[in-house]
Protein backbone atom coordinates (compact mmCIF):
# COMPACT_ATOMS: atom_id res chain seq x y z
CA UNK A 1 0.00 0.00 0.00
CA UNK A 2 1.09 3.18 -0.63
CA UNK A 3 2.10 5.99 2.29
CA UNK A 4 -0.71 8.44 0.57
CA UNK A 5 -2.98 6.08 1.59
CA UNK A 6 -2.65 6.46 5.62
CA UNK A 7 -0.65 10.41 5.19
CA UNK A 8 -2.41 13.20 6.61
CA UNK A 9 -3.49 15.22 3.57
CA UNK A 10 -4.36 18.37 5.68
CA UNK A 11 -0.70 19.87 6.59
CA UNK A 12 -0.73 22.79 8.79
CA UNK A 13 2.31 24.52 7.48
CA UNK A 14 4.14 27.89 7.75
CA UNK A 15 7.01 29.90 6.23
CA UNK A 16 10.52 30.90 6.36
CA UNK A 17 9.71 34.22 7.58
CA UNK A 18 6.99 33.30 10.29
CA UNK A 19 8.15 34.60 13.53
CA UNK A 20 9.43 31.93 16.34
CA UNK A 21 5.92 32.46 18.15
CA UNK A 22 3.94 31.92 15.34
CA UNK A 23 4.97 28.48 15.03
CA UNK A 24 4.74 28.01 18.15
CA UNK A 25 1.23 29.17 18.70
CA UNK A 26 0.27 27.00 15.18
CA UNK A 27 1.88 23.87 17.59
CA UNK A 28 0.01 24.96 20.51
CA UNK A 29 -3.52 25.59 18.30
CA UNK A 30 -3.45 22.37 16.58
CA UNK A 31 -1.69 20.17 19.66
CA UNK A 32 1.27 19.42 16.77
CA UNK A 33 5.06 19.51 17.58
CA UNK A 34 6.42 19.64 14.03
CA UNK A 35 5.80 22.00 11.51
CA UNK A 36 6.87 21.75 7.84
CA UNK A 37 8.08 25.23 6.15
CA UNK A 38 7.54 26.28 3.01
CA UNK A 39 8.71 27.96 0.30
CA UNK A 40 5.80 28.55 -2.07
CA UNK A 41 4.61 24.83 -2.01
CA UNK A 42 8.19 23.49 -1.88
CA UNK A 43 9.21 22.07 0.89
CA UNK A 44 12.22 24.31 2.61
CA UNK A 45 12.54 22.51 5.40
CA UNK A 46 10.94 21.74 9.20
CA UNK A 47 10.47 23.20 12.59
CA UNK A 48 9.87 20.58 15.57
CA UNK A 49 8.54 22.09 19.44
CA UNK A 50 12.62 20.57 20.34
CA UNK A 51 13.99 23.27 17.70
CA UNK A 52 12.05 25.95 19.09
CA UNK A 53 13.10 25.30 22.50
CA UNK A 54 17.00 24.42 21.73
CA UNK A 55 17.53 26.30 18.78
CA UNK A 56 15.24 29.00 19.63
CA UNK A 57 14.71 29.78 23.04
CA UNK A 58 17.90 28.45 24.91
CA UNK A 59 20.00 30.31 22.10
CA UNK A 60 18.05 33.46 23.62
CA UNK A 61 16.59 34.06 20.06
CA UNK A 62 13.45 36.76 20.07
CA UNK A 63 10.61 35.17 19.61
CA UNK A 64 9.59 37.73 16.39
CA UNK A 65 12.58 35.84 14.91
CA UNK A 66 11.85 34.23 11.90
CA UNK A 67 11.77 30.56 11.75
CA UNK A 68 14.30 29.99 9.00
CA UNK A 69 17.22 30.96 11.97
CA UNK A 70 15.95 27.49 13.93
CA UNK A 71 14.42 25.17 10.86
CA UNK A 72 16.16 21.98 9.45
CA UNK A 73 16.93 22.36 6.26
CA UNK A 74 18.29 19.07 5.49
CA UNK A 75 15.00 17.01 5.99
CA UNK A 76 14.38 13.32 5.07
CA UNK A 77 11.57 13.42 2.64
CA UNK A 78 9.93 10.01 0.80
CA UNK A 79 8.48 10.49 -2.81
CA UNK A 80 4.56 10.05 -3.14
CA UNK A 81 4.48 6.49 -4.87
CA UNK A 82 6.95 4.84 -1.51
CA UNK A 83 4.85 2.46 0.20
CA UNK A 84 4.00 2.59 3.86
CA UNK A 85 7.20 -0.62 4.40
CA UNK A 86 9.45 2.31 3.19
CA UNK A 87 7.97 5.39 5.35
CA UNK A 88 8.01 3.04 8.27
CA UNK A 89 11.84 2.41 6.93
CA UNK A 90 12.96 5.92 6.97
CA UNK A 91 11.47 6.57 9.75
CA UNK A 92 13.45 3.78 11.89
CA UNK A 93 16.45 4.05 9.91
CA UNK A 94 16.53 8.17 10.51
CA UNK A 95 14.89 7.94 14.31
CA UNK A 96 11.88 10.34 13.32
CA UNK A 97 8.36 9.89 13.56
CA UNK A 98 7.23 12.00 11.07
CA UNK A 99 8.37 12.31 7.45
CA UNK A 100 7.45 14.78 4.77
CA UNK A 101 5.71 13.25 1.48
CA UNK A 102 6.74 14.61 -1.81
CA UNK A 103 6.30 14.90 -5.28
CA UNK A 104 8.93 15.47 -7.80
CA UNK A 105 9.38 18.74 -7.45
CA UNK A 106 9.55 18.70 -3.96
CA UNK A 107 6.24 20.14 -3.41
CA UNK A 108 4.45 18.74 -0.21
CA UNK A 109 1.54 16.43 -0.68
CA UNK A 110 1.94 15.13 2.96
CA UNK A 111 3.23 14.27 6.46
CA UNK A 112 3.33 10.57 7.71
CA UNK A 113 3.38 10.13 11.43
CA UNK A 114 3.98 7.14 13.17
CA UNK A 115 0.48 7.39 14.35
CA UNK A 116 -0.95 7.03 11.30
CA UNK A 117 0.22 3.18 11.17
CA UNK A 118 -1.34 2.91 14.29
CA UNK A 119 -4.38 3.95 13.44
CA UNK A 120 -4.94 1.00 10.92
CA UNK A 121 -5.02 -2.13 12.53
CA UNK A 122 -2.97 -3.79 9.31
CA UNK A 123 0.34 -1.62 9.84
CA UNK A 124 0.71 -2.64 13.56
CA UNK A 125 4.30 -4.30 12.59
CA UNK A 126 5.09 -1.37 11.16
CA UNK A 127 4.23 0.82 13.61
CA UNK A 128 5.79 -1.55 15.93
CA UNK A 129 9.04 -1.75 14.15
CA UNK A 130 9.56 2.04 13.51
CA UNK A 131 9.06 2.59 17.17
CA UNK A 132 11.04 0.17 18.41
CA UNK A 133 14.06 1.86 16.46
CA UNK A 134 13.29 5.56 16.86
CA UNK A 135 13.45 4.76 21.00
CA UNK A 136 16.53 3.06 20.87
CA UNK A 137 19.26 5.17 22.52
CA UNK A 138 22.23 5.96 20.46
CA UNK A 139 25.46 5.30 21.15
CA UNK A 140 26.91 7.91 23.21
CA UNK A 141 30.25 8.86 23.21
CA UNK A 142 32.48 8.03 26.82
CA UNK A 143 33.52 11.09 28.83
């Protein structure tokens, strides 16, 4: 099955020049902690509640900042014909429980959350699986 099957369709989104509050009051309004941002409809990258705070905040940033100074740019993305095997893949693989959907020109069609195997009864496994990996801790280095 493909991932645009179980992908929430309805992306609440902002932009490169929303303002760190913004974002954060979009996360707070729709109980969300990632955010994709966009550039027109391409996808420029993604803001999670964690950048806000470490990036953001902690880094004593104003909060009329604009979110491009805390985004990732570098995001893991999966093309709109992957099937939901190869969302729950990236997802383990990358430790993220959310991944952008795309088409080929990088504009967003979608967000998969891990939730959204969970809420079909048939991608349990997967579910399963890409949790199981995302929680794992990784190696740390010894002090």
């Amino acid at each position: 099955m493909k991932v645009t099957k179980i992908m929430t369709n309805d992306v609440i989104v902002a932009y490169p020049e929303s303002s760190l509050y913004d974002v954060a009051q979009l996360m707070k309004q729709h109980n969300i902690g990632f955010v994709p941002i966009l550039n027109g409809k391409r996808l420029a990258g993604i803001v999670t509640d964690r950048d806000l705070a470490i990036r953001g905040y902690a880094e004593k940033k104003s909060e009329s900042a604009p979110v491009r100074d805390v985004m990732t740019s570098d995001v893991v993305t999966i093309g709109k014909d992957a099937s939901v095997d190869d969302a729950a893949a990236v997802m383990a693989k990358n430790k993220i429980r959310c991944v952008c959907v795309i088409d080929d020109d990088r504009n967003l069609i979608g967000v998969c959350a891990i939730g959204d195997f969970a809420a079909d009864e048939w991608f349990d496994d997967e579910a399963g699986y890409a949790l199981s990996q995302i929680s794992k801790p990784s190696p740390r280095a010894r002090l």
